[in-house]
Every structure is written in structure tokens, then in C-alpha cells.
PDB file of N, CA and C in Angstrom:
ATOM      1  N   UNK A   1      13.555   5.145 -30.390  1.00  0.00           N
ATOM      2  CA  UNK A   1      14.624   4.175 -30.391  1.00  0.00           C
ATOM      3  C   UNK A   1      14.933   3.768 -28.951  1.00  0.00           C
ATOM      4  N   UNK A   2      14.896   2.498 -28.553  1.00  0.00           N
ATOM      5  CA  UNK A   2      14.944   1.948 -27.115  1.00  0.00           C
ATOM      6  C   UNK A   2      16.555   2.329 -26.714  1.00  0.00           C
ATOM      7  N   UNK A   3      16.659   2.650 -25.713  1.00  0.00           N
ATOM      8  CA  UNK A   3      18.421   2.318 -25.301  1.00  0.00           C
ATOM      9  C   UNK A   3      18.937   0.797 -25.024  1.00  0.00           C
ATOM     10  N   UNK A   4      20.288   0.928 -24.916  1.00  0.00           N
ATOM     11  CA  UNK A   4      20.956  -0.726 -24.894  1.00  0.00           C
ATOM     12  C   UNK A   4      20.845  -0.844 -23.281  1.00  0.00           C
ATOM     13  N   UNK A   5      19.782  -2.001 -22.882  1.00  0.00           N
ATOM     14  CA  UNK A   5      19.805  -2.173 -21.659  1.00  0.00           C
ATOM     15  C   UNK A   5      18.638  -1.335 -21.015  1.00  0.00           C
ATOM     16  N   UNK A   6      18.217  -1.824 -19.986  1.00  0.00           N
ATOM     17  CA  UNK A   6      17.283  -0.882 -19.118  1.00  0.00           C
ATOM     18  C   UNK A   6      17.877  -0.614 -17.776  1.00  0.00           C
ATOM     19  N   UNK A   7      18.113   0.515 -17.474  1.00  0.00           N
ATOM     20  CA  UNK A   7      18.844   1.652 -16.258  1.00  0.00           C
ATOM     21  C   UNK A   7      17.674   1.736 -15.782  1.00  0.00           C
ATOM     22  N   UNK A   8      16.261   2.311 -16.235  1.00  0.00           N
ATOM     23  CA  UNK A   8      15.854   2.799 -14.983  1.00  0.00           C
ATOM     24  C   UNK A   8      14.278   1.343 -14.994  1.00  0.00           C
ATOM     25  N   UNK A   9      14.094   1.390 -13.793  1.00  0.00           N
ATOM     26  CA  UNK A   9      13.597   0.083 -13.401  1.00  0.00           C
ATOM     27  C   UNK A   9      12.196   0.206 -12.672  1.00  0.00           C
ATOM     28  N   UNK A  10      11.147   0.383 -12.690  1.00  0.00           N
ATOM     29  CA  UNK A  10       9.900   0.357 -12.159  1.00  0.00           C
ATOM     30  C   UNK A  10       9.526  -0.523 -10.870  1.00  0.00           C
ATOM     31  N   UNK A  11       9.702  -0.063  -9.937  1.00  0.00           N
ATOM     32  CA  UNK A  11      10.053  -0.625  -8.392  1.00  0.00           C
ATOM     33  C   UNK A  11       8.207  -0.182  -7.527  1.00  0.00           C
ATOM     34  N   UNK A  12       7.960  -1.390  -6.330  1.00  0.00           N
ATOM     35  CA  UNK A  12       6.815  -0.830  -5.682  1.00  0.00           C
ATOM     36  C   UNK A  12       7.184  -1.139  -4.305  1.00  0.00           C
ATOM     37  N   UNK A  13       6.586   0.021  -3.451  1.00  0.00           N
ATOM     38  CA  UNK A  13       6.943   0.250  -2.187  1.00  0.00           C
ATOM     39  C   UNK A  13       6.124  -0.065  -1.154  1.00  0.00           C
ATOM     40  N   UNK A  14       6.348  -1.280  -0.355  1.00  0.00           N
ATOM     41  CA  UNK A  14       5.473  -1.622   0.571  1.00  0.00           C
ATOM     42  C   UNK A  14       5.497  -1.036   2.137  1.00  0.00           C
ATOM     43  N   UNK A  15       4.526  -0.798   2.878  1.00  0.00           N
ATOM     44  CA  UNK A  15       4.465  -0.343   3.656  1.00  0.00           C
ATOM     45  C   UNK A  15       5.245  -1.222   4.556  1.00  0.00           C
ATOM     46  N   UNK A  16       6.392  -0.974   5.751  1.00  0.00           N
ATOM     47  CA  UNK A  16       6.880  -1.600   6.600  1.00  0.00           C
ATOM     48  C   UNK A  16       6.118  -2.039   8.040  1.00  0.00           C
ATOM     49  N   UNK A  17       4.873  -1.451   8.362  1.00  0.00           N
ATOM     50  CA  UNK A  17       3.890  -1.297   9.346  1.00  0.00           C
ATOM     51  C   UNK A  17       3.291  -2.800   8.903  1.00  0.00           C
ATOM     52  N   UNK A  18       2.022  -2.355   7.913  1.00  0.00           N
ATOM     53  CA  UNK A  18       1.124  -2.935   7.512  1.00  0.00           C
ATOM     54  C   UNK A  18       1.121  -3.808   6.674  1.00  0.00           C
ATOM     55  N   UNK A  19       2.518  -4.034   5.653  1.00  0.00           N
ATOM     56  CA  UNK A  19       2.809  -4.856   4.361  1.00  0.00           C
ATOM     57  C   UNK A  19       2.217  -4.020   3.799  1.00  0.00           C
ATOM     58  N   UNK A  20       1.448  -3.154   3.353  1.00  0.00           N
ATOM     59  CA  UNK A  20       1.006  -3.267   2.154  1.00  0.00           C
ATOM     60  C   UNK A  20       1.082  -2.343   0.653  1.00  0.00           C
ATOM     61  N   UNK A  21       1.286  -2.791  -0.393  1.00  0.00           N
ATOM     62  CA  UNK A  21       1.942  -2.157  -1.014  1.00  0.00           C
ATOM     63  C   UNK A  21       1.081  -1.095  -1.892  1.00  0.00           C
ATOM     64  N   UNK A  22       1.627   0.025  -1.173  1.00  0.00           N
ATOM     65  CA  UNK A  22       0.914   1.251  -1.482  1.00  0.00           C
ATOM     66  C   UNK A  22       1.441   2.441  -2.585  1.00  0.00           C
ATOM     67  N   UNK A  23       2.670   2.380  -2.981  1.00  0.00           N
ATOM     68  CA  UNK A  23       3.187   2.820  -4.201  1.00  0.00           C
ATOM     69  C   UNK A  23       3.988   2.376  -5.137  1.00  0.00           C
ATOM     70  N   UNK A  24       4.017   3.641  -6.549  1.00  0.00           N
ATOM     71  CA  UNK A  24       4.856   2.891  -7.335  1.00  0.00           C
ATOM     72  C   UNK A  24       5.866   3.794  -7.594  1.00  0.00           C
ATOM     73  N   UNK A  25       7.228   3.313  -7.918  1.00  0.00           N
ATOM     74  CA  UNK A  25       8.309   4.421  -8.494  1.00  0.00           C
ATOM     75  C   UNK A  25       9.046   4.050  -9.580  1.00  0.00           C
ATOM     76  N   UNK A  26       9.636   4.752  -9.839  1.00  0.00           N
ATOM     77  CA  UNK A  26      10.826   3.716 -10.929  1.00  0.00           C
ATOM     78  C   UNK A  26      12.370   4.539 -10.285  1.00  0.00           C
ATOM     79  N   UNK A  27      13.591   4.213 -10.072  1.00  0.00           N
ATOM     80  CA  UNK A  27      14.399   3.989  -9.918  1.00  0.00           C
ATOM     81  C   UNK A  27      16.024   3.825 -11.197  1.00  0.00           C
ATOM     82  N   UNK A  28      16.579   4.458 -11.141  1.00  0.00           N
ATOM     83  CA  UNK A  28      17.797   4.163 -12.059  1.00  0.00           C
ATOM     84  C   UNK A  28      19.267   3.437 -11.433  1.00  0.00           C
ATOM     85  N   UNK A  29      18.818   2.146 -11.981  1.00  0.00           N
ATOM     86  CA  UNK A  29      19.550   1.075 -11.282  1.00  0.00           C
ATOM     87  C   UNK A  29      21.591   1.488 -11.171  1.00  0.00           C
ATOM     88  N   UNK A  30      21.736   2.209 -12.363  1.00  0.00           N
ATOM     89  CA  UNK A  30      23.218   2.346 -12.391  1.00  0.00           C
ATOM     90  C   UNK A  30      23.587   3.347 -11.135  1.00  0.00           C
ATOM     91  N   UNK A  31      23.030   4.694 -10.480  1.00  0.00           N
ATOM     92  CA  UNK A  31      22.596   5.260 -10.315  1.00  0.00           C
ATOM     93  C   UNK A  31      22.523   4.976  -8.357  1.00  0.00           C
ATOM     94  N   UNK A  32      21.385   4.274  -8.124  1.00  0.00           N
ATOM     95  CA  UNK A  32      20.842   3.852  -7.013  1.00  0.00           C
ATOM     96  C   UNK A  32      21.242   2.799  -7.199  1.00  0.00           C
ATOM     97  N   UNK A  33      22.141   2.032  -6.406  1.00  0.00           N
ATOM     98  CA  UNK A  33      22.353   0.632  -6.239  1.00  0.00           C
ATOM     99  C   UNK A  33      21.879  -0.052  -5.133  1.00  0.00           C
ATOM    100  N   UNK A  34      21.609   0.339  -4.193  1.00  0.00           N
ATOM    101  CA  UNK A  34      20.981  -0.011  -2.738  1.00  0.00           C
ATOM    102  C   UNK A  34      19.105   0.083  -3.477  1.00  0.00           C
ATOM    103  N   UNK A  35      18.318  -0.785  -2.041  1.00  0.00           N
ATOM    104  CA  UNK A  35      17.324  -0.670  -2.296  1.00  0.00           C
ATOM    105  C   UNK A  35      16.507   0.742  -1.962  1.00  0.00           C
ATOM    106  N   UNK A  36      15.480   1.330  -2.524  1.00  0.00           N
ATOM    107  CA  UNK A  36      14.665   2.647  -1.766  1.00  0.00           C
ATOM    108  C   UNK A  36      14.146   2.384  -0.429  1.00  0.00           C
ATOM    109  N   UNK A  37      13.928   3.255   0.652  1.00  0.00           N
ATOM    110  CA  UNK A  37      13.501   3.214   1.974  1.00  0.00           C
ATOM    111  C   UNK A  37      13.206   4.965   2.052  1.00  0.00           C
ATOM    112  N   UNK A  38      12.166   4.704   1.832  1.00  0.00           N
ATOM    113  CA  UNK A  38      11.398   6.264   1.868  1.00  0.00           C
ATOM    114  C   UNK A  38       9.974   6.402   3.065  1.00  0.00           C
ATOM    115  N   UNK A  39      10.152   7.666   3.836  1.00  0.00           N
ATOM    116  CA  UNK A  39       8.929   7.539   4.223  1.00  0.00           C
ATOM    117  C   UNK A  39       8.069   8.440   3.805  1.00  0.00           C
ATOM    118  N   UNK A  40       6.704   7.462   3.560  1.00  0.00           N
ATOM    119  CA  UNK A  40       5.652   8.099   2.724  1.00  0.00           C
ATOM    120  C   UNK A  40       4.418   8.097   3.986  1.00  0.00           C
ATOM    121  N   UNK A  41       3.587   8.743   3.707  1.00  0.00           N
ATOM    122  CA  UNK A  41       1.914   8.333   4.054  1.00  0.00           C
ATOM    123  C   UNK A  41       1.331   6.880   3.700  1.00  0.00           C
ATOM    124  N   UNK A  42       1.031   6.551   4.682  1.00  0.00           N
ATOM    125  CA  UNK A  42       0.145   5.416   4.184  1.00  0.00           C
ATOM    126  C   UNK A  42      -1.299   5.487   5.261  1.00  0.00           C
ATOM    127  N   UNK A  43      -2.122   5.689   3.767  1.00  0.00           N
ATOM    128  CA  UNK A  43      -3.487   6.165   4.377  1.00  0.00           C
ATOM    129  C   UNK A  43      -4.328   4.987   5.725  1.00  0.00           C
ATOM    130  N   UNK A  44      -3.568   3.281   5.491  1.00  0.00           N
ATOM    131  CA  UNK A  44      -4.332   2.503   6.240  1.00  0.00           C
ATOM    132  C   UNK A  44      -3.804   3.105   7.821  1.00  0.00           C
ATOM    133  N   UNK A  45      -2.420   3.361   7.924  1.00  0.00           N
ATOM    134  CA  UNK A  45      -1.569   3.580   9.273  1.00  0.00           C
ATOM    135  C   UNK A  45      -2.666   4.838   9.525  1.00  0.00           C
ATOM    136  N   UNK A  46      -2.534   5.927   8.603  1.00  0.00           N
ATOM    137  CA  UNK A  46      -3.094   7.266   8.869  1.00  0.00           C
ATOM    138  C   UNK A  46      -1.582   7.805   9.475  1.00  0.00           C
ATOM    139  N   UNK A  47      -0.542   7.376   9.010  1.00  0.00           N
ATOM    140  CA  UNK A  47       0.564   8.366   9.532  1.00  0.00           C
ATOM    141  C   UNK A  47       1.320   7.974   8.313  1.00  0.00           C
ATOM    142  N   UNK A  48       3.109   8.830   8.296  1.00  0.00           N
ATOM    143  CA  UNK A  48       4.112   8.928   7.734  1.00  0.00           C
ATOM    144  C   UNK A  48       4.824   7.635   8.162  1.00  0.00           C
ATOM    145  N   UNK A  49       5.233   6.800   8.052  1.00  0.00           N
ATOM    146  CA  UNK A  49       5.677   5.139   8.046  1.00  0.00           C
ATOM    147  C   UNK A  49       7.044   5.462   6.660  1.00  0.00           C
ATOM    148  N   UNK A  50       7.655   3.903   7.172  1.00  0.00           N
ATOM    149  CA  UNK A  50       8.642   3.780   6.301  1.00  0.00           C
ATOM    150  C   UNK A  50       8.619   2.884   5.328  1.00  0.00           C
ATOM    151  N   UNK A  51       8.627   2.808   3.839  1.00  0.00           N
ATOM    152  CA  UNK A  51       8.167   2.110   2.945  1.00  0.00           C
ATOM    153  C   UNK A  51       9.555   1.876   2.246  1.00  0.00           C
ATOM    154  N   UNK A  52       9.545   0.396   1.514  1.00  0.00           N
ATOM    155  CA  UNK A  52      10.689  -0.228   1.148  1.00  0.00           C
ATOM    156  C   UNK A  52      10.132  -1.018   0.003  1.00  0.00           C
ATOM    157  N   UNK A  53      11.683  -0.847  -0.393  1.00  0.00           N
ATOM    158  CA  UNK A  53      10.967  -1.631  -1.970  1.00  0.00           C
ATOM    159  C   UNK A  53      11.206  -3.045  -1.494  1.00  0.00           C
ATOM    160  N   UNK A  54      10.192  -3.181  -2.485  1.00  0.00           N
ATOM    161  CA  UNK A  54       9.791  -4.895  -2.578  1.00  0.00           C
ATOM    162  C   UNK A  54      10.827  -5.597  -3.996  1.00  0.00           C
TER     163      UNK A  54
END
């Protein structure tokens, strides 16, 4: 049975270096109201960088 409304939201995270969008997450919009800013690996940099949702 679906719930009323969709809370959590399937978001992708682009690299802030390079653009490029290197993951995926999902997110619970009621929850997180600001956008994600996580730093991940991104294998093109070859380092830990800061990735933001798109």
C-alpha cells in the first residue's frame, strides 16, 4: 500500500570539482529540508571532494 504523498525523494550528487555526477541517494524531504553537501570520493579527482545535490 503506497503512503499519501512521497517524503522520501531519490536525489543525485554531483561532484563540485569536476561536475560530474557520481552518486545516488534518496533523502526524506520532511526531514532534510536544505539541500545534501556531502563529501564523498570521486574516483576522476582521485580525492575526497564535496558533492551536492543536483
Amino acid at each position: 500500500m503506497a503512503k499519501k504523498g512521497e517524503a522520501v525523494i531519490h536525489v543525485t550528487l554531483a561532484c563540485s570539482e569536476c561536475g560530474r555526477h557520481n552518486y545516488h541517494t534518496k533523502r526524506n524531504k520532511n526531514n532534510t529540508r536544505a539541500k545534501l553537501a556531502l563529501r564523498k570520493y570521486c574516483k576522476w579527482d582521485r580525492r575526497h571532494t564535496l558533492h551536492k545535490e543536483v
